[in-house]
Protein backbone atom coordinates (compact mmCIF):
# COMPACT_ATOMS: atom_id res chain seq x y z
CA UNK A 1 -16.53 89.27 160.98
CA UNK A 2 -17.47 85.75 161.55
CA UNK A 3 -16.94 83.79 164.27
CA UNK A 4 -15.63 80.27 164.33
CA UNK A 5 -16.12 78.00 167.30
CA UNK A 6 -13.48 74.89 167.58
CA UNK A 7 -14.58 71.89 169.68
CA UNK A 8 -11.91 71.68 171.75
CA UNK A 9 -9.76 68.17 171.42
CA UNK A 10 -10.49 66.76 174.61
CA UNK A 11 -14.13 66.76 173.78
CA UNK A 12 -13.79 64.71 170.34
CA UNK A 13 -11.24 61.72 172.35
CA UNK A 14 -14.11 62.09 175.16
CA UNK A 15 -16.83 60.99 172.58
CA UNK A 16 -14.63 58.13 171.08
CA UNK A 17 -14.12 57.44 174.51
CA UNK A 18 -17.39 56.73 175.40
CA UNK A 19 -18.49 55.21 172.01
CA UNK A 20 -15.86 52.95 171.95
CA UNK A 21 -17.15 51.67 175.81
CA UNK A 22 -21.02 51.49 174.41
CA UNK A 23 -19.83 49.64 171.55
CA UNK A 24 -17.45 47.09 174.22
CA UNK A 25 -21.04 46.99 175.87
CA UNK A 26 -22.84 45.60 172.91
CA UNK A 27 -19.95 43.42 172.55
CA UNK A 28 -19.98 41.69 176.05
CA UNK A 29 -23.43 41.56 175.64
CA UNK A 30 -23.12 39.38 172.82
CA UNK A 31 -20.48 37.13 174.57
CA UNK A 32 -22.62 37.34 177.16
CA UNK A 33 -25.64 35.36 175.32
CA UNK A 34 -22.31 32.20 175.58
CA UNK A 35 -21.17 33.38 178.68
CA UNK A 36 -23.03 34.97 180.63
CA UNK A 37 -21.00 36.71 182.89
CA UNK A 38 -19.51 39.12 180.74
CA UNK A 39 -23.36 40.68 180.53
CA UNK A 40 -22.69 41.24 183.79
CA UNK A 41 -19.88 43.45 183.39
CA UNK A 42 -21.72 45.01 180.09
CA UNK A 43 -24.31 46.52 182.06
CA UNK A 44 -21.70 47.48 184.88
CA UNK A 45 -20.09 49.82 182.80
CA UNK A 46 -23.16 51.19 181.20
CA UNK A 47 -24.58 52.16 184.61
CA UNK A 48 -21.35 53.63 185.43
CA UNK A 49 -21.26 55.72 181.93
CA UNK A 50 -24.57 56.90 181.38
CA UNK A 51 -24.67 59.66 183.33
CA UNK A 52 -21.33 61.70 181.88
CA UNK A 53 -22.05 60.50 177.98
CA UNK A 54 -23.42 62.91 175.55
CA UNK A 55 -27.25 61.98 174.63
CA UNK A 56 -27.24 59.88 172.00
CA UNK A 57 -24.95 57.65 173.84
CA UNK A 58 -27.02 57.71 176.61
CA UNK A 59 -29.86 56.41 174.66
CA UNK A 60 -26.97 53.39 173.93
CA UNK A 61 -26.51 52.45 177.54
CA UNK A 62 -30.18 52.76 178.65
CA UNK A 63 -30.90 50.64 175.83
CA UNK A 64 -28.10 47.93 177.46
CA UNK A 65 -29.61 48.04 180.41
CA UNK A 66 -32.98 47.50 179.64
CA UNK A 67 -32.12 44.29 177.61
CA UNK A 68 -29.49 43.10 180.54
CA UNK A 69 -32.76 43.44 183.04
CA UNK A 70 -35.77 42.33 180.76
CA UNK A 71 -33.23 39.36 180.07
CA UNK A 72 -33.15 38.55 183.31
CA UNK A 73 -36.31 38.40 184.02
CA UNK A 74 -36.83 36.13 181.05
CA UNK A 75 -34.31 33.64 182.52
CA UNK A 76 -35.98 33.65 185.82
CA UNK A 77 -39.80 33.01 183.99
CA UNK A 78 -37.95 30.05 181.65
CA UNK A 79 -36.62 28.55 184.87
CA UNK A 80 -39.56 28.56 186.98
CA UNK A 81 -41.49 27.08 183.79
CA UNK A 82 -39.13 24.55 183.61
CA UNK A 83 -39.50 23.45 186.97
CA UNK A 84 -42.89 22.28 186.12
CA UNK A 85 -43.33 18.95 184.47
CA UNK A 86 -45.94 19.90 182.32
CA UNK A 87 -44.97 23.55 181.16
CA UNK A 88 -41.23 22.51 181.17
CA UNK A 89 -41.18 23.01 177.24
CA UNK A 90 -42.36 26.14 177.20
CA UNK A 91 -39.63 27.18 179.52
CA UNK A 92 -37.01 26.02 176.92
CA UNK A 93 -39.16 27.83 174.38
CA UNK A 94 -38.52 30.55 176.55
CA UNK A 95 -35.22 30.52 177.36
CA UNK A 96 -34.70 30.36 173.20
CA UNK A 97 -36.52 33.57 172.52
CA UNK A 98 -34.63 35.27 175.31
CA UNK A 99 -31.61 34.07 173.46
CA UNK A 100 -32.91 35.48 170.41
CA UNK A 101 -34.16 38.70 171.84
CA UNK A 102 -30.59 39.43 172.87
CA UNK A 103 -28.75 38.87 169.93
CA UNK A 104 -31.34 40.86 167.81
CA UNK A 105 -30.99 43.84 170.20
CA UNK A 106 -27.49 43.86 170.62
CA UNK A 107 -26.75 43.55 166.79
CA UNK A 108 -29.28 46.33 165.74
CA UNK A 109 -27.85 48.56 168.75
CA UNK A 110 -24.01 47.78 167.70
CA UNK A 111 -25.14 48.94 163.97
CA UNK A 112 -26.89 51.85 165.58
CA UNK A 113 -23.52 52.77 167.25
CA UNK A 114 -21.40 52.70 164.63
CA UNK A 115 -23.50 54.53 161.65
CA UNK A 116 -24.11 57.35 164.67
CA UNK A 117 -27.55 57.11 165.89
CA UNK A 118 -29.06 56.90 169.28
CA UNK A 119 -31.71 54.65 169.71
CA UNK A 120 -34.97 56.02 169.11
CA UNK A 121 -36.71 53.78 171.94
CA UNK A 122 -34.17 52.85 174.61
CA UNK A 123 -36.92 52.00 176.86
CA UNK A 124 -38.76 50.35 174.95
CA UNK A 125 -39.30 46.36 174.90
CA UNK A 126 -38.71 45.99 170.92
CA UNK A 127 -35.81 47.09 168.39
């Protein structure tokens, strides 16, 4: 006799639950690279959700977070180089490839999400 297991129904809404908030993530995140606030709120709910998601949407938030922080710390370097007289156009280099960075990261993570896949590297600094 063989034995069938059923994922219960909860379970499957659950998932599409929390896919559908990683993918809202990647979405604020890229309104976030016009207005930046709703980055804010991006990596809000991904430190509220990472915890209780299953693993490969885990690897999703993480991988929000780590661009909402290494973002910021971009946009505090750009500033402080643009402060200076003399390095000032490297700051707006800067703030350009931070731009960039973003938009690369949250695109490649939002294609991630929907085709199923976690992200190999969350923590890591490149795609």
């Amino acid at each position: 006799m063989t034995q069938t297991i059923f994922e219960p129904e909860s379970d499957r809404t659950a998932d599409r639950d929390e896919r559908l908030m990683a993918g809202l993530g990647y979405i604020l995140i890229l309104v976030g690279n016009i207005i930046g606030v709703t980055t804010l709120i991006a990596v809000i709910i991904a430190y509220a959700r990472k915890d209780t998601s299953p693993g490969w949407l885990h690897s999703h938030y993480v991988f929000q977070i780590r661009t909402f922080w290494v973002a910021v710390f971009g946009i505090i370097a750009s500033t402080g180089l643009i402060m200076t007289l003399i390095l000032s156009p490297f700051g707006f280099l800067g703030f350009g490839l931070v731009w960039l960075w973003v938009l690369i990261r949250s695109i490649v993570g939002l294609i991630r999400l929907v085709d199923g896949r976690g992200n190999a590297d969350p923590e890591g600094y490149w795609v």
